[in-house]
C-alpha atoms as a PDB file:
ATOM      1  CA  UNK A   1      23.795  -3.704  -4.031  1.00  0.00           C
ATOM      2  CA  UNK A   2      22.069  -1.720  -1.313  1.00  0.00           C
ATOM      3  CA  UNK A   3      18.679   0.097  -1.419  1.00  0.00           C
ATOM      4  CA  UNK A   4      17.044   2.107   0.482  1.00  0.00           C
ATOM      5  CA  UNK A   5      13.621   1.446   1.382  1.00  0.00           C
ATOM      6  CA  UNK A   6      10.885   4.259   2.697  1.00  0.00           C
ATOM      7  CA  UNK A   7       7.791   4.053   3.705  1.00  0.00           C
ATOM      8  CA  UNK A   8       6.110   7.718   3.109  1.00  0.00           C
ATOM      9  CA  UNK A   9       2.543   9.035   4.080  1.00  0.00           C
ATOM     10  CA  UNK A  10       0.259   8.829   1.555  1.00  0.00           C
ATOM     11  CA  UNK A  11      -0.051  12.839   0.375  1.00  0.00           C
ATOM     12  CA  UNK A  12      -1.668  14.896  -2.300  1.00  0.00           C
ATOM     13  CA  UNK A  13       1.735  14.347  -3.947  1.00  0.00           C
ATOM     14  CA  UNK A  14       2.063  10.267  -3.977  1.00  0.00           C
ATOM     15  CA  UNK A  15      -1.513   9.770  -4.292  1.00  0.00           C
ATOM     16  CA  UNK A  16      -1.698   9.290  -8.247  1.00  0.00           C
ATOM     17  CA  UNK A  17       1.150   6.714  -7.716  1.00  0.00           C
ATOM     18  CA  UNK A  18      -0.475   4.788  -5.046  1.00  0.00           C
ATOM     19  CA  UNK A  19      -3.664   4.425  -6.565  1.00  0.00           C
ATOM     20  CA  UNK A  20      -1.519   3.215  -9.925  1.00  0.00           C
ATOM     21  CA  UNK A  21      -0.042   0.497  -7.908  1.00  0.00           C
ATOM     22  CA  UNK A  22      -0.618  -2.662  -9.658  1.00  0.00           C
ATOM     23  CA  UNK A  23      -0.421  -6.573  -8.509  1.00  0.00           C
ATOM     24  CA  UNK A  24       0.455  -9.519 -10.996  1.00  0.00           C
ATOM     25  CA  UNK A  25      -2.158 -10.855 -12.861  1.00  0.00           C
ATOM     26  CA  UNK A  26      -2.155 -13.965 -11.011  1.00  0.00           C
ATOM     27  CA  UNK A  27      -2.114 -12.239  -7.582  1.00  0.00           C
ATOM     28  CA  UNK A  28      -4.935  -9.844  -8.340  1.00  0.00           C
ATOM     29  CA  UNK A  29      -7.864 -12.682  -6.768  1.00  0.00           C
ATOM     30  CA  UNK A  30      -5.855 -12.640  -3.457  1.00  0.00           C
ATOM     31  CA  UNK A  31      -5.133  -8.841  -2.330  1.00  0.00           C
ATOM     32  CA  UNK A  32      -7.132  -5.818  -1.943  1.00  0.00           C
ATOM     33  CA  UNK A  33      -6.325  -3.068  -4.700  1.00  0.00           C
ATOM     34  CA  UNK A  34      -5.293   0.061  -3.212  1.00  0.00           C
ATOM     35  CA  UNK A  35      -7.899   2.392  -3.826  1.00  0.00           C
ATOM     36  CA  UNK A  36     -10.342   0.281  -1.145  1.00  0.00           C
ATOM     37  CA  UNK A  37      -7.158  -0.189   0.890  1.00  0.00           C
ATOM     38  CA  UNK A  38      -6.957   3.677   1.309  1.00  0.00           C
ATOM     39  CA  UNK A  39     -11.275   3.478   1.501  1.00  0.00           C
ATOM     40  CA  UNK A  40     -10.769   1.525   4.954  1.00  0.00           C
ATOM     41  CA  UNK A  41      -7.894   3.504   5.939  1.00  0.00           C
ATOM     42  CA  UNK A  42      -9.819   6.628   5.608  1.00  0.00           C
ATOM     43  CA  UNK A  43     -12.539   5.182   7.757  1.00  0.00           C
ATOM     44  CA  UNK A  44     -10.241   3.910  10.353  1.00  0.00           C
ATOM     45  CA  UNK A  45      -8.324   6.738  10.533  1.00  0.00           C
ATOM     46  CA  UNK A  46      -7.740   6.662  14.052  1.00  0.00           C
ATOM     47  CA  UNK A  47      -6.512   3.195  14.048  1.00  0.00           C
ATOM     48  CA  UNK A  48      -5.511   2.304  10.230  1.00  0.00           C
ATOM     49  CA  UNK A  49      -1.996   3.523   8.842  1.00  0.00           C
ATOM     50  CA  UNK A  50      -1.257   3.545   4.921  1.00  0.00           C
ATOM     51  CA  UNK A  51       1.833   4.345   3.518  1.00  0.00           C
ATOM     52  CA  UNK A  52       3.860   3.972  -0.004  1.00  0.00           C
ATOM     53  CA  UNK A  53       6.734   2.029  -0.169  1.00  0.00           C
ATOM     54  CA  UNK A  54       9.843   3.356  -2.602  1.00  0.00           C
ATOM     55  CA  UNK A  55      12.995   2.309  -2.815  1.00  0.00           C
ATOM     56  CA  UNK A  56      15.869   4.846  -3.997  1.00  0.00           C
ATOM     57  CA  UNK A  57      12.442   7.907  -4.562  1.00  0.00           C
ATOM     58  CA  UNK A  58      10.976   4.847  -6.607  1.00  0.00           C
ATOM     59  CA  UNK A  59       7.297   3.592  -5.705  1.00  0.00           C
ATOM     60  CA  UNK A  60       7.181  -0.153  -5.712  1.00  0.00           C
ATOM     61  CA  UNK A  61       4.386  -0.721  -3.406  1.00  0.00           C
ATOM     62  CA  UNK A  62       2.015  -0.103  -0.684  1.00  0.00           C
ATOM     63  CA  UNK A  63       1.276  -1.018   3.016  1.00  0.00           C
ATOM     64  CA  UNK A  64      -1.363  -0.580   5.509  1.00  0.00           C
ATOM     65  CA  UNK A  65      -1.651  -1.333   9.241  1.00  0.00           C
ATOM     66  CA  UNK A  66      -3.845  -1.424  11.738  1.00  0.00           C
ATOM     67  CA  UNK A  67      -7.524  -2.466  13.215  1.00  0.00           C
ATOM     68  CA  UNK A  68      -9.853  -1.670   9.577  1.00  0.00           C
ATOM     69  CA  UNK A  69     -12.653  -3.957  11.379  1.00  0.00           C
ATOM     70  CA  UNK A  70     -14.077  -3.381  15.054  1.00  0.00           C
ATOM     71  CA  UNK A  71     -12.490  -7.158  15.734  1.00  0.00           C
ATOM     72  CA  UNK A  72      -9.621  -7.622  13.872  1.00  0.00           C
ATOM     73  CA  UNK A  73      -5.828  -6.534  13.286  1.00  0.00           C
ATOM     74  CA  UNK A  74      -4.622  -6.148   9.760  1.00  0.00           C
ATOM     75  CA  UNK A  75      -1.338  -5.609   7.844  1.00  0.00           C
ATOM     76  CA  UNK A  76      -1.780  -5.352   3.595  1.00  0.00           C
ATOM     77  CA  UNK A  77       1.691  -5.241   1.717  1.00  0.00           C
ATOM     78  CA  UNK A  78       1.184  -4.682  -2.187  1.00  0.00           C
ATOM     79  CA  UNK A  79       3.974  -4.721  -4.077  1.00  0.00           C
ATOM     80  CA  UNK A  80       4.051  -3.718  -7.757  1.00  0.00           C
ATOM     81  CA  UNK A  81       3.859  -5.955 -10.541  1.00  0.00           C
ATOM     82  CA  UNK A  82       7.043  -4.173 -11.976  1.00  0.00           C
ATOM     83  CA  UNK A  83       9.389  -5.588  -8.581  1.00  0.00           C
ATOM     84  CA  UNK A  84       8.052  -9.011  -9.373  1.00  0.00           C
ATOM     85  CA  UNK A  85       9.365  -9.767 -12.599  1.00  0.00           C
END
């Protein structure tokens, strides 16, 4: 089976979805929920790049790259709870 995966801007349109994104229970101590993810984003703008994930108009996660300190490089990849089971 093929699927098609997109990563999209985050927009007034996705927004809701993103910030509804949602880790495992037993991956929640280990990864940044989205909602600071987008925080640091917003203040790195210049040098931080969110985006959703979907597969086939789907949203199954979330992914950020990009310099969100003055001394360090970054990639964040959250994928739903939902893809995990």
């Amino acid at each position: 089976m093929d699927f098609l995966v997109e990563l999209k801007k985050i927009t007034r349109e996705n927004i809701d979805e993103v910030l509804a994104l949602k880790v495992s229970a037993e991956q929640d101590n280990f990864v940044e929920d989205t909602a600071r993810s987008l925080a640091k984003a917003w203040v790195y703008k210049n040098t931080a790049f969110p985006f959703a994930i979907y597969i086939q108009n789907t949203i199954v996660g979330f992914a950020k790259t990009g310099e969100t300190t003055d001394t360090a490089l970054e990639m964040k990849l959250i994928i739903s709870e939902k893809m995990t089971k």
